[in-house]
PDB file of N, CA and C in Angstrom:
ATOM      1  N   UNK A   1     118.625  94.927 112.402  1.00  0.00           N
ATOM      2  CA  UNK A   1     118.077  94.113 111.352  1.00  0.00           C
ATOM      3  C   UNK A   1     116.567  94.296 111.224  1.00  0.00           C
ATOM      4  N   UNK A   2     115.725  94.826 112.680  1.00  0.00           N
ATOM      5  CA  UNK A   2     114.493  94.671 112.392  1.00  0.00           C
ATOM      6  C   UNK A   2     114.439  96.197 111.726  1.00  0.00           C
ATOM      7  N   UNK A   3     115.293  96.849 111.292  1.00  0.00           N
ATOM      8  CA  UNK A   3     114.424  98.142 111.186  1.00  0.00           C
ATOM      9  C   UNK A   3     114.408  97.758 109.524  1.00  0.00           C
ATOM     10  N   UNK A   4     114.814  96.893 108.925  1.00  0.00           N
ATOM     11  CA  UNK A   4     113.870  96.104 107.173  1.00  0.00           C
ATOM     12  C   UNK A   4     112.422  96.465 107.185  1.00  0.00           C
ATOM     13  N   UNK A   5     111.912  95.970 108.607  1.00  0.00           N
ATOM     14  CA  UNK A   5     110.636  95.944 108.471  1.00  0.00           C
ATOM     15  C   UNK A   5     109.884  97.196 108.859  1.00  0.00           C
ATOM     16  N   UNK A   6     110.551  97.171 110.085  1.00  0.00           N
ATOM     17  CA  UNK A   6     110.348  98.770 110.776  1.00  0.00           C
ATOM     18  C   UNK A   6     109.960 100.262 109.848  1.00  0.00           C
ATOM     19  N   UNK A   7     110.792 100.058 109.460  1.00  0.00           N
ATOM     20  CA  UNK A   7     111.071 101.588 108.213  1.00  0.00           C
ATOM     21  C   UNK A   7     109.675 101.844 106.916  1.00  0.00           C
ATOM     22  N   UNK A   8     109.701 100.587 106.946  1.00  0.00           N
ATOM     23  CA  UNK A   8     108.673 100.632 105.772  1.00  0.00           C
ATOM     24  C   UNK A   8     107.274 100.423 106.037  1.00  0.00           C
ATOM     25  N   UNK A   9     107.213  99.629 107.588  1.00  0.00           N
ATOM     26  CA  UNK A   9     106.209  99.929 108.183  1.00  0.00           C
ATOM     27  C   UNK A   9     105.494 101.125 108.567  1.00  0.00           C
ATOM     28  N   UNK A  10     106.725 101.994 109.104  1.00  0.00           N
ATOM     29  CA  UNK A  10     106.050 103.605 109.690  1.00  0.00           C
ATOM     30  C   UNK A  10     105.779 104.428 108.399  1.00  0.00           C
ATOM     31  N   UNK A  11     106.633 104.009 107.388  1.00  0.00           N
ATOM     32  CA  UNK A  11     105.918 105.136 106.072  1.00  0.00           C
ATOM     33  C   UNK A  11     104.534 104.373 105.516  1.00  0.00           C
ATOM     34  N   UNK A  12     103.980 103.134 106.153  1.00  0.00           N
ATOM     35  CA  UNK A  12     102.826 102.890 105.205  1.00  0.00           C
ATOM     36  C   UNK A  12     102.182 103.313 106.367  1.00  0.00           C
ATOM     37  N   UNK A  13     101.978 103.814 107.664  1.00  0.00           N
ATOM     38  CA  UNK A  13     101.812 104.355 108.418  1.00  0.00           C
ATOM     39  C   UNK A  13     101.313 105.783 108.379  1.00  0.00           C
ATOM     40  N   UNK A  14     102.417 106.523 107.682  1.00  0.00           N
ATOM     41  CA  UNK A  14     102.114 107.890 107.636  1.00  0.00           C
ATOM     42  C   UNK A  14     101.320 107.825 106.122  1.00  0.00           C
ATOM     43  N   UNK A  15     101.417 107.297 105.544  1.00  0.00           N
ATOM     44  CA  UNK A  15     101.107 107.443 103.882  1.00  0.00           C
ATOM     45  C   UNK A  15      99.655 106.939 103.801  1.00  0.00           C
ATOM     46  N   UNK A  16      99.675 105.644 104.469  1.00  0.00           N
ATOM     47  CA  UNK A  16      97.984 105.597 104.194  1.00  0.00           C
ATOM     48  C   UNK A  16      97.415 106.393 105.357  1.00  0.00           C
ATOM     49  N   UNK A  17      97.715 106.958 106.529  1.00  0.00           N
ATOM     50  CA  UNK A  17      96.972 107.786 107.410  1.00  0.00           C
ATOM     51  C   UNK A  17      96.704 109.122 107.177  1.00  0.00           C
ATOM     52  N   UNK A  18      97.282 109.658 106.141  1.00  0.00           N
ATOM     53  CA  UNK A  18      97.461 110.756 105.493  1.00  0.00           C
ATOM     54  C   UNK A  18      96.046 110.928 104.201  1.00  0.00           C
ATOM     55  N   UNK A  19      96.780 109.316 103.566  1.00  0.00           N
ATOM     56  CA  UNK A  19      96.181 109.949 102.617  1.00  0.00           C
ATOM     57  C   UNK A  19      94.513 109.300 102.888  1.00  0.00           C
ATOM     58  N   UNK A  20      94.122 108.240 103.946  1.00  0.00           N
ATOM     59  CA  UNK A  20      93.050 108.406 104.328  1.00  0.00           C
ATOM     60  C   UNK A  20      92.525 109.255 104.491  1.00  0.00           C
ATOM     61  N   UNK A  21      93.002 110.280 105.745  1.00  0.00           N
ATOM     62  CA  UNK A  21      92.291 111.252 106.059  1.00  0.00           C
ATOM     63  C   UNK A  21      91.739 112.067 105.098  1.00  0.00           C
ATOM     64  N   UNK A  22      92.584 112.464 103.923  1.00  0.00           N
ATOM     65  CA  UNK A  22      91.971 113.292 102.712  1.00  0.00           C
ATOM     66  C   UNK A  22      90.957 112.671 102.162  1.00  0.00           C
ATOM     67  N   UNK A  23      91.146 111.170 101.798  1.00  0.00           N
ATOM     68  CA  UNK A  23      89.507 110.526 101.481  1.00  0.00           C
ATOM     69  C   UNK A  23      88.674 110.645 102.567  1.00  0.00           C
ATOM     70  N   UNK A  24      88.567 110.878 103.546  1.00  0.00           N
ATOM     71  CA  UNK A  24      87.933 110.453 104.341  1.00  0.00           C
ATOM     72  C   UNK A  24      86.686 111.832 104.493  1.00  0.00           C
ATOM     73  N   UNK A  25      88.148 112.961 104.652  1.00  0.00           N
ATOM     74  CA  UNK A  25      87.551 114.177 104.839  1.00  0.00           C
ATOM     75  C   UNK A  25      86.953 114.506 103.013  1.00  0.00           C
ATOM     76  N   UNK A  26      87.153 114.341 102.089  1.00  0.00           N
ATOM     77  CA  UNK A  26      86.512 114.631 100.986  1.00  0.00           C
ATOM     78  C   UNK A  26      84.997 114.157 101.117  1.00  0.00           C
ATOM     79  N   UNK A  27      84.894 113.119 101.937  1.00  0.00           N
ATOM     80  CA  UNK A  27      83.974 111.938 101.789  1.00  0.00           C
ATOM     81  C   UNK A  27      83.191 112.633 102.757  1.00  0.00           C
ATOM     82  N   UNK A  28      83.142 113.550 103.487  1.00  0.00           N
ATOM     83  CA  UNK A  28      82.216 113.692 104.552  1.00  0.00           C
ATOM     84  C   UNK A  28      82.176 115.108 103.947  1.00  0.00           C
ATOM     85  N   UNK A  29      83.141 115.797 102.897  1.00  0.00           N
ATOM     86  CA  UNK A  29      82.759 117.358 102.742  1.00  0.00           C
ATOM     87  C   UNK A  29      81.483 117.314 101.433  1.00  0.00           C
ATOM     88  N   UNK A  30      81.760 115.734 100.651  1.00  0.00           N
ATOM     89  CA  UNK A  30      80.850 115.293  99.749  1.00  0.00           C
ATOM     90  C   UNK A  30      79.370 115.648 100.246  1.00  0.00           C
ATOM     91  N   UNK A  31      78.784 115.027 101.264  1.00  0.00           N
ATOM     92  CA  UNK A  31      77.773 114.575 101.446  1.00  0.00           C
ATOM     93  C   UNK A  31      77.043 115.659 102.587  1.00  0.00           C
ATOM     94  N   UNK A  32      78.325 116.536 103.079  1.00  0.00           N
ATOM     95  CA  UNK A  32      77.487 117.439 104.169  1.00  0.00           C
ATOM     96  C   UNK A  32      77.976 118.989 103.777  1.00  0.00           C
ATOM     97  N   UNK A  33      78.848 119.399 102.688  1.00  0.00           N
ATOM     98  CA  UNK A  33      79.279 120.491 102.189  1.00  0.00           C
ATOM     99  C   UNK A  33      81.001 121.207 102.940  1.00  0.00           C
ATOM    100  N   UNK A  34      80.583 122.329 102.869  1.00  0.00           N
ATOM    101  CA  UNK A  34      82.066 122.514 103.219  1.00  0.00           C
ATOM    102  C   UNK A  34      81.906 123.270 104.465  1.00  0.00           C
ATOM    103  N   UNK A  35      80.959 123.543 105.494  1.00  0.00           N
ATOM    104  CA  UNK A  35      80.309 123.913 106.759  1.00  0.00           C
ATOM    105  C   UNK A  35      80.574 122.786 107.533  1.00  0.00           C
ATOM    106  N   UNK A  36      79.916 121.603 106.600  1.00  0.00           N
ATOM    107  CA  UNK A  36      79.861 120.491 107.814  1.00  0.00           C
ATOM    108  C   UNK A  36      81.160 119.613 108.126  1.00  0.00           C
ATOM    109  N   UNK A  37      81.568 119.874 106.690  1.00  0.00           N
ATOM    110  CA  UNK A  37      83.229 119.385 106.518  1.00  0.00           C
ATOM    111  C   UNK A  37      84.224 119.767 107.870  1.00  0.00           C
ATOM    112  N   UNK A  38      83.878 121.228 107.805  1.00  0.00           N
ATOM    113  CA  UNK A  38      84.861 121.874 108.943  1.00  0.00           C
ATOM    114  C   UNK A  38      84.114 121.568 110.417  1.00  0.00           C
ATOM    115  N   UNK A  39      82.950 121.678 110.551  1.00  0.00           N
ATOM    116  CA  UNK A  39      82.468 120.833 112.249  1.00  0.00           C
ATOM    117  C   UNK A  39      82.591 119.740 112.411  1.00  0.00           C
ATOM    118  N   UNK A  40      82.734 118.682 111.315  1.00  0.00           N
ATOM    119  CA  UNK A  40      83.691 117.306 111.643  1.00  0.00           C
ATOM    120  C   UNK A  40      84.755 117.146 111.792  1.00  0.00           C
ATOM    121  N   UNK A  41      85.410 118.565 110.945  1.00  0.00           N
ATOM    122  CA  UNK A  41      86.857 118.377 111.581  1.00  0.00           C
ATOM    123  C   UNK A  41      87.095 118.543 112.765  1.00  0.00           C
ATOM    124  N   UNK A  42      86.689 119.971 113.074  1.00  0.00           N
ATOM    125  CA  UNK A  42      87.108 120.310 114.456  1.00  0.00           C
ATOM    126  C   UNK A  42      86.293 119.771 115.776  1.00  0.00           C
ATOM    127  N   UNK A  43      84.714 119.890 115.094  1.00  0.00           N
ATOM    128  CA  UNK A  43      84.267 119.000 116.700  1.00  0.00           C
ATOM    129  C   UNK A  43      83.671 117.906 116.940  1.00  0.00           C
ATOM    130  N   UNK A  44      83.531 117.286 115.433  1.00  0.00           N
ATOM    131  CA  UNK A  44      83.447 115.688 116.062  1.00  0.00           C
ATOM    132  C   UNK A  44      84.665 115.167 114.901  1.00  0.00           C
ATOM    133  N   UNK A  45      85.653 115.084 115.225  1.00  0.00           N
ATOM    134  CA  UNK A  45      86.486 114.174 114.523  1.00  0.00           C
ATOM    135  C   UNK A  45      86.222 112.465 114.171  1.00  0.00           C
ATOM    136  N   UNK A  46      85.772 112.105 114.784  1.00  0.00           N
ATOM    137  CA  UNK A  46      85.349 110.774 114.524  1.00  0.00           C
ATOM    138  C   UNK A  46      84.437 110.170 113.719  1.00  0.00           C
ATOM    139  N   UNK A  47      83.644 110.858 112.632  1.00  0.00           N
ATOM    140  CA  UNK A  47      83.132 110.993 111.398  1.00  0.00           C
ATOM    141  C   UNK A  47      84.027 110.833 110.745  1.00  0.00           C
ATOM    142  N   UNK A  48      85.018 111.023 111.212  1.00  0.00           N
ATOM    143  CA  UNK A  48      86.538 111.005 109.389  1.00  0.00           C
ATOM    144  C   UNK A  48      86.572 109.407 109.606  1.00  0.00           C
ATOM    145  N   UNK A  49      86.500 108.870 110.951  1.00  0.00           N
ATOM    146  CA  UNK A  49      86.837 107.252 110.925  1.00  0.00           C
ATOM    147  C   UNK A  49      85.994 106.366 110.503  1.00  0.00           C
ATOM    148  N   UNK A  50      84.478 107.054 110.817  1.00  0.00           N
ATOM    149  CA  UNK A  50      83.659 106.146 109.992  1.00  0.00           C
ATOM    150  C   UNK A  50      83.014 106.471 108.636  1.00  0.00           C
ATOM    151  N   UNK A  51      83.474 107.714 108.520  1.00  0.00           N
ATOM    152  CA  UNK A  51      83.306 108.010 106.762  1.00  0.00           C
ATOM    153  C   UNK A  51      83.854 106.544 105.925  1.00  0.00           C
ATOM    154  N   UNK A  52      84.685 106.115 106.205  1.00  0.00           N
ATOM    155  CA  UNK A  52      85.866 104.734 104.992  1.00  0.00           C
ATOM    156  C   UNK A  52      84.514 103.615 105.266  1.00  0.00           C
ATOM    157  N   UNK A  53      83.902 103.424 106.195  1.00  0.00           N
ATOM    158  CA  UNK A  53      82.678 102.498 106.310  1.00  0.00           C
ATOM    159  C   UNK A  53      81.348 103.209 105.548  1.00  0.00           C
ATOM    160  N   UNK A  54      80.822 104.091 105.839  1.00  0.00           N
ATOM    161  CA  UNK A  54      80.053 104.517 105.124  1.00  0.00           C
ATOM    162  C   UNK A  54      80.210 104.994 103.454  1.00  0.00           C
ATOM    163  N   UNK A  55      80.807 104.874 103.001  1.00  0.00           N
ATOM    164  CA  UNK A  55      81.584 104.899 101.561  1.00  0.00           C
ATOM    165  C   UNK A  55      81.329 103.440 100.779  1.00  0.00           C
ATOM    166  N   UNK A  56      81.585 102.425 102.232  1.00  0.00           N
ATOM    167  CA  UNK A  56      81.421 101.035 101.308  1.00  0.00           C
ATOM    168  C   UNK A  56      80.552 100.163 101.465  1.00  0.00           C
ATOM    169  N   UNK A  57      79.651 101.167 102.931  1.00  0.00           N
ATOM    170  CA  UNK A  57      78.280 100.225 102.874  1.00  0.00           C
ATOM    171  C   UNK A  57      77.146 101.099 101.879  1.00  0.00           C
ATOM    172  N   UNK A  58      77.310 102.575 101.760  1.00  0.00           N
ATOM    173  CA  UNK A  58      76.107 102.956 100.638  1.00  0.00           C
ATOM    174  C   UNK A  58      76.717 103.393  99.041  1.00  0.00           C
ATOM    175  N   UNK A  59      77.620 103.207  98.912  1.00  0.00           N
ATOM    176  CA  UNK A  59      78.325 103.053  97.654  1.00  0.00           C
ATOM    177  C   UNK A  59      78.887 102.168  97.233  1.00  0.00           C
ATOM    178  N   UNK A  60      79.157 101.631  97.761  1.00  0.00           N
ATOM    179  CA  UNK A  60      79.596 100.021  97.309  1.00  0.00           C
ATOM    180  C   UNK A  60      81.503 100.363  96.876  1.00  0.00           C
ATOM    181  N   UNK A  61      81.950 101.146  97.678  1.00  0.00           N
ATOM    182  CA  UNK A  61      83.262 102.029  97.397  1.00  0.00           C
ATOM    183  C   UNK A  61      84.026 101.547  98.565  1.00  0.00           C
ATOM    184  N   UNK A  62      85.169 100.353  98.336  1.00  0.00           N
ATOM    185  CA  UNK A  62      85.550  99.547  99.396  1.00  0.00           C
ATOM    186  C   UNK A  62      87.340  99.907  99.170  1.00  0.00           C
ATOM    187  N   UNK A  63      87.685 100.954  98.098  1.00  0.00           N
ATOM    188  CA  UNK A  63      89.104 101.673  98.427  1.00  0.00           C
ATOM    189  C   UNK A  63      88.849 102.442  99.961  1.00  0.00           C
ATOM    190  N   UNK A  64      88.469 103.250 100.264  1.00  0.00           N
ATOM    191  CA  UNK A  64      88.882 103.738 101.339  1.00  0.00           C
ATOM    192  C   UNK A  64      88.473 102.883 102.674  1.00  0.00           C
ATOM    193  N   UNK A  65      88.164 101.849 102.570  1.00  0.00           N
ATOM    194  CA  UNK A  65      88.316 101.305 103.949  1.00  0.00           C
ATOM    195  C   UNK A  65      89.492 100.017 103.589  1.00  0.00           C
ATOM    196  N   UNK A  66      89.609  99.854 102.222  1.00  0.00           N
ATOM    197  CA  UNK A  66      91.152  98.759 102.369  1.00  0.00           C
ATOM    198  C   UNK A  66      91.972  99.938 102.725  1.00  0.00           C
ATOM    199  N   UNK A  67      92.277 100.870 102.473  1.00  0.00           N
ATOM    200  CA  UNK A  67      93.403 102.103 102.568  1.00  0.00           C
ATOM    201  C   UNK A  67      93.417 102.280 103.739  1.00  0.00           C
ATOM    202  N   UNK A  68      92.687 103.286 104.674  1.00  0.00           N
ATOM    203  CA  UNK A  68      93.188 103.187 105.966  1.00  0.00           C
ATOM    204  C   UNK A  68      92.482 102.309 106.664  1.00  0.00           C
ATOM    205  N   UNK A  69      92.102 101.065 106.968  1.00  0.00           N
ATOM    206  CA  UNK A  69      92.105  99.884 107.827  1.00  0.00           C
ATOM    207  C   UNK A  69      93.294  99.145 107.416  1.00  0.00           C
ATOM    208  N   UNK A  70      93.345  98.481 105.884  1.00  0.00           N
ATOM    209  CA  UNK A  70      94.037  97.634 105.272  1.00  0.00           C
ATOM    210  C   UNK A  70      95.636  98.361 105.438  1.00  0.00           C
ATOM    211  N   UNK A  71      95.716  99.533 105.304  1.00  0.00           N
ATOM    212  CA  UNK A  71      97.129 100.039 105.581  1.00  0.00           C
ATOM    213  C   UNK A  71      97.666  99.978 106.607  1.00  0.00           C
ATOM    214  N   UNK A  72      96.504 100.357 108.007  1.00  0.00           N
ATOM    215  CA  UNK A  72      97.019  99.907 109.567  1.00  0.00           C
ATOM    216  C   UNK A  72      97.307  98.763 109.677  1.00  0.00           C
ATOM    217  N   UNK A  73      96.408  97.623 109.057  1.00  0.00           N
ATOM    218  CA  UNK A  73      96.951  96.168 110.002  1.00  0.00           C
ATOM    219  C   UNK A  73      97.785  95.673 109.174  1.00  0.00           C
ATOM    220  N   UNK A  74      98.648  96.180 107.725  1.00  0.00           N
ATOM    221  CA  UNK A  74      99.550  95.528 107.040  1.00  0.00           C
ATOM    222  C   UNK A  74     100.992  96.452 107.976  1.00  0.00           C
ATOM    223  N   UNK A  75     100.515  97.796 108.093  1.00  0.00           N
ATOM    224  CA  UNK A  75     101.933  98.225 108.538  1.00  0.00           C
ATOM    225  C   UNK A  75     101.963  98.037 110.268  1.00  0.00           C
ATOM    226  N   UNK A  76     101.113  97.466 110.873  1.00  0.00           N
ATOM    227  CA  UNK A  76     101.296  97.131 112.460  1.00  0.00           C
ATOM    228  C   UNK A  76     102.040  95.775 112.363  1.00  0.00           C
ATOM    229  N   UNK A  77     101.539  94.433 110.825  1.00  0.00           N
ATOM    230  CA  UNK A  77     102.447  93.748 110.817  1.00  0.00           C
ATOM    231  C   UNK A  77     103.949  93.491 110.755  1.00  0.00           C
ATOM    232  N   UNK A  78     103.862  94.996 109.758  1.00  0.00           N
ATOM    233  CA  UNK A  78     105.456  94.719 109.366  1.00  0.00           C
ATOM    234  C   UNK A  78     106.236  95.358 110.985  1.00  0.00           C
ATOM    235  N   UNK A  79     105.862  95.946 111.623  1.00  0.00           N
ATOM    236  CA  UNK A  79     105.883  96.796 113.154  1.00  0.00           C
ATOM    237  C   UNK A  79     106.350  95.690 113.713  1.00  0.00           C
ATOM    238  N   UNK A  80     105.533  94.934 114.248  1.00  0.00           N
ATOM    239  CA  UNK A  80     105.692  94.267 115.001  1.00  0.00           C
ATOM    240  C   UNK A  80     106.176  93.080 114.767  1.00  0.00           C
ATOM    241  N   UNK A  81     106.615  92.181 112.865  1.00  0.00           N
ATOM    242  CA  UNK A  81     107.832  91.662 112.629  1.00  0.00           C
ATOM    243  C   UNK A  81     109.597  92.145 112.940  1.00  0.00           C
ATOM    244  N   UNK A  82     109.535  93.418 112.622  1.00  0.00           N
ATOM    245  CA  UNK A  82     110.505  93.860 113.013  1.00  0.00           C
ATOM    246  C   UNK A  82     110.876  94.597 114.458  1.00  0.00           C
ATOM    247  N   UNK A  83     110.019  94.570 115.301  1.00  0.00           N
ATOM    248  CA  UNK A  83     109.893  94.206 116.572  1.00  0.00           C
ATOM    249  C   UNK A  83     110.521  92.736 116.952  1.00  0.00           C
ATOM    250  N   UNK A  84     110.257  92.138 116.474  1.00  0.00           N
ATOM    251  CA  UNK A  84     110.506  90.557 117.099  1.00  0.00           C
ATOM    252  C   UNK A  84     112.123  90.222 116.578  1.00  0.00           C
ATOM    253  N   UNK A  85     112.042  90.819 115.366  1.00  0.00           N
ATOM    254  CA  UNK A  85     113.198  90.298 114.916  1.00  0.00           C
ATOM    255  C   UNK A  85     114.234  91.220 115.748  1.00  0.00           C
ATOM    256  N   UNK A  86     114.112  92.525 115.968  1.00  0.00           N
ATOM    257  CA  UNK A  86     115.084  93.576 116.910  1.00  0.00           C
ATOM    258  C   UNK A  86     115.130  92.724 118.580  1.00  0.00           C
ATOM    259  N   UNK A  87     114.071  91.822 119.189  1.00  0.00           N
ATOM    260  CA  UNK A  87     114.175  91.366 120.124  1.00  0.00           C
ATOM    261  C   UNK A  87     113.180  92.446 121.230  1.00  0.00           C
ATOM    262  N   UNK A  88     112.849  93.268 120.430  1.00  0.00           N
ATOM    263  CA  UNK A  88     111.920  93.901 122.221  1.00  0.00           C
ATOM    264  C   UNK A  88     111.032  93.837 122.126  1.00  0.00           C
TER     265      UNK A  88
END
């Protein structure tokens, strides 16, 4: 019964983590080109996480941090409703 919640949880899961990352990484190939794009990918990855913050503190651009923040803690809810309701 919990997988109601379950199921639709892990695709808002993959869907906004996905399609974060493409804002995220657009958002950092924006502002540092397509050199710096690829050394954030590969060696500091953790620029893609705070790219969705920097988007909405100097642009005033607050889609990509409802998208992947707002997508994690809506689909960890539905996770862990249908967790409770499965019993483990």
């Amino acid at each position: 019964m919990g997988a109601i919640f379950k199921i639709p949880g892990y695709i808002v899961y993959f869907v906004a983590g996905l399609w974060g990352f493409f804002i995220s990484l657009g958002i950092v190939v924006d502002h540092l080109g397509f050199i710096g794009g690829a050394i954030a990918f590969f060696l500091a990855p953790v620029t893609l996480a705070f790219a969705p913050w920097y988007e909405a503190i100097a642009n005033s651009n607050w889609f990509p941090m409802l998208l992947v923040y707002g997508g994690f803690i809506g689909a960890t809810i539905l996770v862990t409703i249908g967790s409770a309701i499965d019993g483990e």
